[in-house]
Protein backbone atom coordinates (compact mmCIF):
# COMPACT_ATOMS: atom_id res chain seq x y z
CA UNK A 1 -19.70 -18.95 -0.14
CA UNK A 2 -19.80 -15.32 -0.65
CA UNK A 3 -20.64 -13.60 3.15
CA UNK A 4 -18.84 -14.17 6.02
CA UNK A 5 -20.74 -16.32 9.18
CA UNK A 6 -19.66 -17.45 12.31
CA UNK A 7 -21.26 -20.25 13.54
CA UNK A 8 -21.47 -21.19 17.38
CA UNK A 9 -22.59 -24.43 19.18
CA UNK A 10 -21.47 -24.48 23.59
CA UNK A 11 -19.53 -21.39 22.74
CA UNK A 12 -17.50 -22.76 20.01
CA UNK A 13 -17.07 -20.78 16.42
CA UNK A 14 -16.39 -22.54 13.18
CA UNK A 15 -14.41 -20.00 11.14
CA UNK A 16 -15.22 -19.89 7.73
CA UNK A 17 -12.17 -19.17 5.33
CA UNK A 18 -14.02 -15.76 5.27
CA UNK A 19 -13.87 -15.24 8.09
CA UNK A 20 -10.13 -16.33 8.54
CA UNK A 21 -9.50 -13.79 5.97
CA UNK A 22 -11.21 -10.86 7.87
CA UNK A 23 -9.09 -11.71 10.52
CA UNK A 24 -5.82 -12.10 8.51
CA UNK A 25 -6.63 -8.67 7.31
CA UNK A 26 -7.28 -6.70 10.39
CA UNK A 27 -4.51 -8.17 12.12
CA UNK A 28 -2.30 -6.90 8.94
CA UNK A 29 -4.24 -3.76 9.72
CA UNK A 30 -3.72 -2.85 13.39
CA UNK A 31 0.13 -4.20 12.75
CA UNK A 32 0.14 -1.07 10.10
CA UNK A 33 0.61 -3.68 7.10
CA UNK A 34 -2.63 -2.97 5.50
CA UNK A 35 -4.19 0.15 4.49
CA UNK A 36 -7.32 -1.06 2.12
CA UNK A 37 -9.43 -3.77 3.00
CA UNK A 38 -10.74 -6.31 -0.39
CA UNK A 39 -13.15 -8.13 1.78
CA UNK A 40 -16.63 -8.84 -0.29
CA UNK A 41 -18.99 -6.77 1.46
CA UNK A 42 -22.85 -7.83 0.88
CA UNK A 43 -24.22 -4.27 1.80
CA UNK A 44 -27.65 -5.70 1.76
CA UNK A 45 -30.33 -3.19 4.18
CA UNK A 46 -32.30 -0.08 3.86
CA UNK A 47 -31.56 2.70 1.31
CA UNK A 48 -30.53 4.51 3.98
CA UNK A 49 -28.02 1.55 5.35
CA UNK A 50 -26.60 1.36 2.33
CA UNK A 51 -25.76 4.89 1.47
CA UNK A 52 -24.22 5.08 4.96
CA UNK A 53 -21.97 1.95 4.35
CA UNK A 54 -20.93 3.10 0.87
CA UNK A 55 -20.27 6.29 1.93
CA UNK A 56 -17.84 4.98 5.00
CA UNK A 57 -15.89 2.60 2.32
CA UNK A 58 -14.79 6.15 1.36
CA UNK A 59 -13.05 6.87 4.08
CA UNK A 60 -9.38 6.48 3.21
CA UNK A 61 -6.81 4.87 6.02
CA UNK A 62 -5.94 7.68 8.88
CA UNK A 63 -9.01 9.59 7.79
CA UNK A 64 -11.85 9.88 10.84
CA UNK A 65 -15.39 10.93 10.35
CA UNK A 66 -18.36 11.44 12.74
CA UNK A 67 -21.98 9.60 12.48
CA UNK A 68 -23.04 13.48 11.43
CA UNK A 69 -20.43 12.83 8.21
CA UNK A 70 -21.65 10.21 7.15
CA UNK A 71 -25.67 10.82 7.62
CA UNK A 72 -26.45 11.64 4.10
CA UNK A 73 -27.97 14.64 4.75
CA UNK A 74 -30.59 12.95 6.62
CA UNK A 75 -31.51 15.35 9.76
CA UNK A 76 -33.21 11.78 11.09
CA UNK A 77 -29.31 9.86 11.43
CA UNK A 78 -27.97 12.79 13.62
């Protein structure tokens, strides 16, 4: 398995070990343990999409940046 799922059935998730790790890590995350997420990512959408998403696994820990930061230099995201 190489994405992360969640599957529900009457409001019940299974949790892949994918998606135990995501958890694992954002926990370590918002505890301030973790400062770099090395979750597989499969950044599969438009051109656009992906630009956008590669361009936001640039920004470093502490670091904010708007929708208009991240656009691409597309006037159509903003």
């Amino acid at each position: 398995m190489n994405k992360i799922y969640a599957i529900t059935t009457n409001d019940k998730y299974e949790y892949t070990a994918l998606i135990k790790e995501a958890t694992r890590q954002l926990n370590e995350y918002f505890n301030g343990e973790r400062k770099v997420f090395d979750l597989f990512l499969d950044l599969t959408g438009t051109s656009f999409q992906i630009k956008v998403w590669q361009e936001l696994l640039k920004i470093l820990y502490g670091e904010t940046k708007s929708y208009k930061d991240v656009g691409i230099n597309n006037s159509k995201a903003c």
